[in-house]
Protein backbone atom coordinates (compact mmCIF):
# COMPACT_ATOMS: atom_id res chain seq x y z
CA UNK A 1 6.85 -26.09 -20.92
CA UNK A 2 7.49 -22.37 -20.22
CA UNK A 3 10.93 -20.40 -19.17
CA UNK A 4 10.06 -17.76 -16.60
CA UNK A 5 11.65 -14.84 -14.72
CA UNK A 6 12.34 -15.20 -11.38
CA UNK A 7 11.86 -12.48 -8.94
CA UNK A 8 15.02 -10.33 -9.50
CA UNK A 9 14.09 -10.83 -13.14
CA UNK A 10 17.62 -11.79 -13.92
CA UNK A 11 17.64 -15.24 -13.82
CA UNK A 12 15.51 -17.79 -15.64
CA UNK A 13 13.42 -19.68 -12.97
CA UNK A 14 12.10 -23.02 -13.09
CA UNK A 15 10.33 -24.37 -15.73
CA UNK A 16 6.62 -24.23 -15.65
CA UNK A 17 5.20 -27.39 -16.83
CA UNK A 18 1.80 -27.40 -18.95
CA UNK A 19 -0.42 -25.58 -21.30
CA UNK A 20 -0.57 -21.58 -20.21
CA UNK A 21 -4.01 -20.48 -19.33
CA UNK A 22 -5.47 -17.74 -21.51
CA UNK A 23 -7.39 -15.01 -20.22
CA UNK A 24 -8.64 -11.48 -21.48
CA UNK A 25 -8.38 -9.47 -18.33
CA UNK A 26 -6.25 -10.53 -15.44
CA UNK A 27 -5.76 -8.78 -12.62
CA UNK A 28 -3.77 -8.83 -10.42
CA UNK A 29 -3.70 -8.23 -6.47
CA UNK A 30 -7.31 -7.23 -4.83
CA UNK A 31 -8.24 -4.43 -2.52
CA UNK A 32 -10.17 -1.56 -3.16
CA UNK A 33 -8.07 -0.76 -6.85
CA UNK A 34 -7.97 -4.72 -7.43
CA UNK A 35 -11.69 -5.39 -6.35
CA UNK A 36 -13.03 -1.79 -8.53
CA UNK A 37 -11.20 -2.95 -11.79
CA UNK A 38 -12.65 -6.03 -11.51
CA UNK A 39 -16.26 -4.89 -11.10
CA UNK A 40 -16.08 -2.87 -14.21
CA UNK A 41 -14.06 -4.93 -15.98
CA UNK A 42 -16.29 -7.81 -15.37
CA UNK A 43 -19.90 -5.31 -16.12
CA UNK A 44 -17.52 -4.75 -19.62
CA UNK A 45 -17.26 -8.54 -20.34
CA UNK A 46 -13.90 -9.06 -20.09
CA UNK A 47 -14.30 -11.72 -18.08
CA UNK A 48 -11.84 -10.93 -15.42
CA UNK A 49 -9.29 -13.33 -13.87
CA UNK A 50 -8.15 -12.19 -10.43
CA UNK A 51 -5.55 -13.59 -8.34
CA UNK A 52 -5.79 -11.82 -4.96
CA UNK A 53 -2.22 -11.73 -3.74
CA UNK A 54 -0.20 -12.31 -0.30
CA UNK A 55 -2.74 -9.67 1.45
CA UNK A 56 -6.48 -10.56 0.08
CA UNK A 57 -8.33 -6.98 0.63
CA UNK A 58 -5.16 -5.10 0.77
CA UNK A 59 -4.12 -3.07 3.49
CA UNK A 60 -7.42 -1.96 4.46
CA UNK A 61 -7.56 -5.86 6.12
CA UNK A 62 -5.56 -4.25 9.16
CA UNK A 63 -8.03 -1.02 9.68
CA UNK A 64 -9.97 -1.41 12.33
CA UNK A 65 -12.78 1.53 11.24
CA UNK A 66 -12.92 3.29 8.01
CA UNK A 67 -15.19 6.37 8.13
CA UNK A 68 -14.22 8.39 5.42
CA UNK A 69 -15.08 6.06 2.22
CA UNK A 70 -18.38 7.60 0.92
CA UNK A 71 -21.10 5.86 1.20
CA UNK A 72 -20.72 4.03 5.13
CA UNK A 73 -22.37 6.84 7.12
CA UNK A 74 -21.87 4.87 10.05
CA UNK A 75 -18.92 3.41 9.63
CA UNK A 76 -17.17 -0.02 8.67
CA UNK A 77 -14.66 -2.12 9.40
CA UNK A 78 -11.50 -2.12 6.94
CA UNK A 79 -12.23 -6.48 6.11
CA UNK A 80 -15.93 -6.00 5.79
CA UNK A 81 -15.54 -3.19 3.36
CA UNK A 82 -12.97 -5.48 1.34
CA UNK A 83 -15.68 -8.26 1.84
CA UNK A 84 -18.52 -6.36 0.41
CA UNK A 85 -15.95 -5.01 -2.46
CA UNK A 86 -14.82 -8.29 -3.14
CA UNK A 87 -18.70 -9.73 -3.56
CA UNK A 88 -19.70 -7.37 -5.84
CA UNK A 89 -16.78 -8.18 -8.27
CA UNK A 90 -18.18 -12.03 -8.25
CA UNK A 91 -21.37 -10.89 -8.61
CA UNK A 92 -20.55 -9.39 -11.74
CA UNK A 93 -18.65 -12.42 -12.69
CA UNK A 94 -14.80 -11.94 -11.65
CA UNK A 95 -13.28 -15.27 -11.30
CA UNK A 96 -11.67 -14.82 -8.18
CA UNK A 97 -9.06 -17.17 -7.03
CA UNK A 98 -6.16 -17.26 -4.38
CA UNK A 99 -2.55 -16.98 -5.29
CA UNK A 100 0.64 -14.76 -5.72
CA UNK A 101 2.36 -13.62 -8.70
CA UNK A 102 5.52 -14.96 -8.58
CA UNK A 103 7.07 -13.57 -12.11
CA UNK A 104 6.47 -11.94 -15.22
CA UNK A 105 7.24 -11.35 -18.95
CA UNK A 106 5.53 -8.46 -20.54
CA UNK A 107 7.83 -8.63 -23.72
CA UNK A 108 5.17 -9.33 -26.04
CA UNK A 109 1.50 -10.07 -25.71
CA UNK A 110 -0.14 -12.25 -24.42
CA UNK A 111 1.65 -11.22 -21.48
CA UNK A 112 2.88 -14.30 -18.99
CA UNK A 113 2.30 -14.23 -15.60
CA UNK A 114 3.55 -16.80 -12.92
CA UNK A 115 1.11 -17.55 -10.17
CA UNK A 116 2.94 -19.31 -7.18
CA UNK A 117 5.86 -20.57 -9.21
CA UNK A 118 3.94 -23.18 -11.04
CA UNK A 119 0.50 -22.03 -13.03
CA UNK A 120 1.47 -19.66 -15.91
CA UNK A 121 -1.34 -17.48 -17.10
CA UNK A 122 -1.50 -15.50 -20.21
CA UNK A 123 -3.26 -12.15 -20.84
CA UNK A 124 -4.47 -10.26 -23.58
CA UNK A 125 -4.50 -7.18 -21.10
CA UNK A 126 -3.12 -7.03 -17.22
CA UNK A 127 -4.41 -4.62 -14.30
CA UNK A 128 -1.26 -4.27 -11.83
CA UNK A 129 -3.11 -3.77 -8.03
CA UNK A 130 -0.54 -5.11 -6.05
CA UNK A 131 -0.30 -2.09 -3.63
CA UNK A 132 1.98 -1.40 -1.54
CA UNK A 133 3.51 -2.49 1.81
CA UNK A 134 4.20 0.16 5.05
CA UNK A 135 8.23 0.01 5.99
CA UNK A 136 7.84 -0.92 10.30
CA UNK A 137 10.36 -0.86 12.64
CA UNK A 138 10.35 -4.42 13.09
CA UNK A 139 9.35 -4.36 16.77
CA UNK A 140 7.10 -7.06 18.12
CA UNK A 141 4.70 -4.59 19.64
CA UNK A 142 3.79 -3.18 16.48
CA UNK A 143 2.34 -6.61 15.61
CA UNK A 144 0.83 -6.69 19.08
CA UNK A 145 -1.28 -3.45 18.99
CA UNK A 146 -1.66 -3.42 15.33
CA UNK A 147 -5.37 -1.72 15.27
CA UNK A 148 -5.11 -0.78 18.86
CA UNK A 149 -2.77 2.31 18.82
CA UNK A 150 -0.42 1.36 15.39
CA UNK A 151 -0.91 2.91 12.41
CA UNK A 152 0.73 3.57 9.22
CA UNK A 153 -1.64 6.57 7.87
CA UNK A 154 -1.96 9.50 9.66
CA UNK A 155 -5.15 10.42 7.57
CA UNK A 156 -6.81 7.45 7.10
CA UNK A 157 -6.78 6.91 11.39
CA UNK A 158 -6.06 10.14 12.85
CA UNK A 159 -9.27 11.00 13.26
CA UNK A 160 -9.18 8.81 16.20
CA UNK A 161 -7.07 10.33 18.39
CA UNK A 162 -8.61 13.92 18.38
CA UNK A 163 -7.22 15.60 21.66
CA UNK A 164 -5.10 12.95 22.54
CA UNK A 165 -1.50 12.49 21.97
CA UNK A 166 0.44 10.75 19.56
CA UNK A 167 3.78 10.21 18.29
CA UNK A 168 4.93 9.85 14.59
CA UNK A 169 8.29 7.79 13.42
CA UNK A 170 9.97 9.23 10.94
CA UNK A 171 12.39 12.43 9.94
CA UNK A 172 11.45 12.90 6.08
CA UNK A 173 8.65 14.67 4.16
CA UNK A 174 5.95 11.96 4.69
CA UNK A 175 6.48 12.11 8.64
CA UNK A 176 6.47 15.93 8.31
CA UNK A 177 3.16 16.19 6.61
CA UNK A 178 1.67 13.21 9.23
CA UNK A 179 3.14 15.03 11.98
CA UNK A 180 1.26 18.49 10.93
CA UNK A 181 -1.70 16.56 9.69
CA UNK A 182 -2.30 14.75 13.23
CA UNK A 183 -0.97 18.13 15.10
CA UNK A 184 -4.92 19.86 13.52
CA UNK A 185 -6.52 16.90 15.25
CA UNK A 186 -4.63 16.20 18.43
CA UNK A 187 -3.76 17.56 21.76
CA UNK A 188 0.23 16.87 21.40
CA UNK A 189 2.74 15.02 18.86
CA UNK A 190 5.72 14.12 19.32
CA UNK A 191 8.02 12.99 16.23
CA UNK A 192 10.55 10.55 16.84
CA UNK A 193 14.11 11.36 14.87
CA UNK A 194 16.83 8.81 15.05
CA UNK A 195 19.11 11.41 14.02
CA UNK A 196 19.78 15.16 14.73
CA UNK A 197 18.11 16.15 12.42
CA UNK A 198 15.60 16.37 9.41
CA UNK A 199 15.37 14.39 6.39
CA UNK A 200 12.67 16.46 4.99
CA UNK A 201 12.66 19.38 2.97
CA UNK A 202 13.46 23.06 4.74
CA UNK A 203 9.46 23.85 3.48
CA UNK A 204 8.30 21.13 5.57
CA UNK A 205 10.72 21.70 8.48
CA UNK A 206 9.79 24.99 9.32
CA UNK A 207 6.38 24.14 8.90
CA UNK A 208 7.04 21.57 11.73
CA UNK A 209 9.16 24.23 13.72
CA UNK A 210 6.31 26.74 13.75
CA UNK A 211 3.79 24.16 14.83
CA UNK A 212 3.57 24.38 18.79
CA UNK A 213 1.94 21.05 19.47
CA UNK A 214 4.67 19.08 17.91
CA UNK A 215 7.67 17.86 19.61
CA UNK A 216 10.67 16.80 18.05
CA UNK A 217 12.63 14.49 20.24
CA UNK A 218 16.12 14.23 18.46
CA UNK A 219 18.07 11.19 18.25
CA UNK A 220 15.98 9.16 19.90
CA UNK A 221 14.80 5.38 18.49
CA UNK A 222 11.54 3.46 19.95
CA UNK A 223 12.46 0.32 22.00
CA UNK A 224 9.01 -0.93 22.59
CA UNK A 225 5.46 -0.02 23.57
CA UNK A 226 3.15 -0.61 26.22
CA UNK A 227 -0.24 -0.68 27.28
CA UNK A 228 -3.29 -2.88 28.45
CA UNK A 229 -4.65 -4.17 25.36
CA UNK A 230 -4.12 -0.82 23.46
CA UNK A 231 -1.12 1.79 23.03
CA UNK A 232 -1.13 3.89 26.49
CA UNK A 233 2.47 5.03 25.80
CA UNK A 234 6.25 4.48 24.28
CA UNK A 235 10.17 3.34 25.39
CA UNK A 236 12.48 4.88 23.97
CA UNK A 237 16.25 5.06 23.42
CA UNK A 238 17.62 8.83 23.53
CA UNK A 239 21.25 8.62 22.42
CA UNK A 240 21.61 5.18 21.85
CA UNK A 241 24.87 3.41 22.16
CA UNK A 242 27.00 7.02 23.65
CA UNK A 243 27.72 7.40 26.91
CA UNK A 244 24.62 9.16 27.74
CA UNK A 245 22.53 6.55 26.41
CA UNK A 246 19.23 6.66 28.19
CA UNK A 247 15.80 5.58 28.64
CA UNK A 248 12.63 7.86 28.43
CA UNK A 249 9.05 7.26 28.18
CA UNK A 250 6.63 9.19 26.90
CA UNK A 251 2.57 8.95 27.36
CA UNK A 252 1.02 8.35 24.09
CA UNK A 253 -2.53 7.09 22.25
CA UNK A 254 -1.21 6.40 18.76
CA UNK A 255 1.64 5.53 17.22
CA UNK A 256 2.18 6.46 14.04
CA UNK A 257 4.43 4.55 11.19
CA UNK A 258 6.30 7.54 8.71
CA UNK A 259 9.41 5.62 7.49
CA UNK A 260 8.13 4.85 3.62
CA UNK A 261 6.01 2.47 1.68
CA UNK A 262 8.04 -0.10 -0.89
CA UNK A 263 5.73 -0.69 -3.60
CA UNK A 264 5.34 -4.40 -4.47
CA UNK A 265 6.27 -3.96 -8.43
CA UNK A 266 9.38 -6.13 -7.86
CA UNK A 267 8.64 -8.78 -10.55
CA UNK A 268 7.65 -5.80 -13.07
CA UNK A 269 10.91 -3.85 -12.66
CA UNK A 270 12.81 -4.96 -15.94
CA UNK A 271 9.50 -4.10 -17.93
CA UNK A 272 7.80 -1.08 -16.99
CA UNK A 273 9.34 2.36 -15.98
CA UNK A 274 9.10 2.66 -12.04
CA UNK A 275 10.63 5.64 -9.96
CA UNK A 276 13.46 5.44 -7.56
CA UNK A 277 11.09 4.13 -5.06
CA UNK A 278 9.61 1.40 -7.39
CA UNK A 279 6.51 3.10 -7.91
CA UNK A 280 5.07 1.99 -11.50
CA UNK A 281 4.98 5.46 -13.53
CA UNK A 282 1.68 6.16 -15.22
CA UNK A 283 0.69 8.71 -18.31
CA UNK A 284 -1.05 11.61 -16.27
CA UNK A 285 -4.76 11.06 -16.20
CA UNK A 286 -4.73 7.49 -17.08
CA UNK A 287 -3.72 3.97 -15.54
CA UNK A 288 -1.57 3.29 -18.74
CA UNK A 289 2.13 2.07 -18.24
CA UNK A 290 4.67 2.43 -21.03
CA UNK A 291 3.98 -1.12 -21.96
CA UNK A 292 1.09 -1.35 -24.42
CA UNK A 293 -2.12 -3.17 -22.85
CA UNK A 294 -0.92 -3.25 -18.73
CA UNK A 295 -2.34 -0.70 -16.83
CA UNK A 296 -1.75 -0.25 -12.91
CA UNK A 297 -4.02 1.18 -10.34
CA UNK A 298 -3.88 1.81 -6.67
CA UNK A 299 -1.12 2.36 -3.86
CA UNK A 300 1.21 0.28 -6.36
CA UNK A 301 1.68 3.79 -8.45
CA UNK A 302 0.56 6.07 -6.18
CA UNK A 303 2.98 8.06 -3.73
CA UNK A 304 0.75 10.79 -2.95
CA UNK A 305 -2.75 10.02 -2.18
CA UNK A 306 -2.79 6.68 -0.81
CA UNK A 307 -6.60 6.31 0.23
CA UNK A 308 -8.82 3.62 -0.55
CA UNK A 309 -10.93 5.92 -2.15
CA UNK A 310 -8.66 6.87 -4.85
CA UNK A 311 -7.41 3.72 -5.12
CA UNK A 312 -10.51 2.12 -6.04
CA UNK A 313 -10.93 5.61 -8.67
CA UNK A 314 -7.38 4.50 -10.53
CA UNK A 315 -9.42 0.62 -10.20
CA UNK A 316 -12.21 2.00 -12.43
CA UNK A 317 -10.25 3.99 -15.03
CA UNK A 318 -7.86 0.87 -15.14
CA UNK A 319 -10.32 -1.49 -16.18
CA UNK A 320 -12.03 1.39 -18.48
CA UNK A 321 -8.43 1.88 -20.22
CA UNK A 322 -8.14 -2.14 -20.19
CA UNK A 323 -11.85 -2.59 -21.97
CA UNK A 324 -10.95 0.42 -24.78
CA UNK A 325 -7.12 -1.23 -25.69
CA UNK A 326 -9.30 -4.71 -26.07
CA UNK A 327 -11.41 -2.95 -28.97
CA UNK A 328 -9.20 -1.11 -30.34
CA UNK A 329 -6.60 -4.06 -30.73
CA UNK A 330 -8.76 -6.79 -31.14
């Protein structure tokens, strides 16, 4: 019988009844940095453990096409890419099972992990993939035309809406740089601002300001959106709740999600160093955390890139940096 941490880590949760399972290598969450570590973690017999999370695949479930990982010349869709990834890791062995980390203690090694509040694993080493998860509005329609006009990354999907319009949600630096990013592919974009003005740095403003495709429509919020099967345009609220509270639409192709990512490194927090966004910190050039023998890879401690791509890159060195802590500490 086992005392955990709950998922505030400051409480002890339940009990968790039974012997602990002991594993060299667990990983976990999947995806493209999940899916990589395992595949050379698994080629390195470490005989990986991987539990794929709430999302199996990762974000990259809800893409409709990705064109820009090398080596799909034509093309493929965001769950048959994970599908293929996810194959090749239990090819090479990766014991790959479904479940959620629930809690963690990575006082001491082994390190205990929690999987769905009742299974407690131990592990000589852990690979942190969990990702993170886009911040939406909340609106119903984003559900409805998610892969037909919704998106939360300007450069994994703006390529699809060359010389059309599109409008972006967000006032800070990450809807700046989506909003000039998509304004070199399409014909007009319009950023939505809830307030009256910019959250982003003056660099990035008058970057917008000089742009002439982009539109900023000041305090204004989105209501809904609307189209026949896809996105063919946007409500929204200009001035909501003053007297000269109105309602506008505007003609658009995409809409674009630039309100922040919340890393899912909540059960980690009273262990490893994280940033003020809860992004797990990592020595430059490596996947290693200040905790001897974790490493994390992937969206879950990266701000800045955010492509599957680079994702399944941190994957690799992850499961490298796992495999050479193993020898040396064995």
């Amino acid at each position: 019988m086992f005392d955990t941490m709950d998922l505030s880590g400051k409480q002890p949760a339940k009990k968790v009844e039974g012997e602990a399972e002991k594993v060299k290598c667990l990983i976990v969450g999947s995806g493209p940095a999940g899916y990589t570590a395992a595949i050379y973690a698994a080629r390195a017999n470490l005989q990986p453990v991987m539990y794929e999370g709430l999302q199996p695949g990762g974000q990259l479930t809800t893409t409709t096409e990705v064109e820009n990982f090398p080596g799909y010349p034509e093309g493929i869709t965001g769950p048959e890419m994970m599908e293929d990834l996810k194959k090749q890791a239990s090819r090479f062995g990766t014991d790959i099972r479904w479940g959620i980390a629930t809690a963690a203690d990575l006082s001491e090694r082994p390190f205990k992990v929690t999987i769905d509040s009742n299974k407690l694993v131990e592990a000589e080493t852990l690979i942190i993939a969990t990702g993170a998860t886009a911040k939406y509005l909340g609106l119903e329609d984003e559900q409805k035309y998610a892969g037909g006009g919704v998106s939360a990354c300007a450069t994994c999907d703006g390529f699809f809406y060359r010389g059309k319009d599109v409008a972006v949600v967000g006032g800070g630096d990450t809807a700046a740089e989506e909003a000039l990013y998509l304004a070199g592919l399409c014909n007009k974009v319009y950023m939505i601002v809830r307030r009256d003005e910019l959250r982003a740095s003056k660099v990035m403003q008058e970057r917008v300001f000089k742009t002439k495709n982009i539109e900023v429509l000041w305090k204004h919020q989105t209501k809904g959106l609307f189209g026949d099967g896809v996105v063919e345009g946007a409500e929204l609220y200009k001035n909501k709740g003053e007297e000269n509270e109105e309602l506008v639409k505007i003609k658009i192709d995409g809409f674009f999600l630039a309100i922040g990512h919340k890393p899912n490194s909540e059960i980690f927090k009273d262990y490893l160093d994280l940033d003020k966004v809860g992004y797990i910190q990592t020595t430059p050039g490596t996947s290693k955390t200040n905790v001897p023998g974790v490493f994390a890879c992937g969206d879950v401690q990266d701000s800045v890139y955010r492509q599957a791509v680079t994702a399944a890159g941190t994957g690799c060195m992850a499961a490298i940096d796992a495999e050479r802590f193993l020898s040396e500490n064995s």
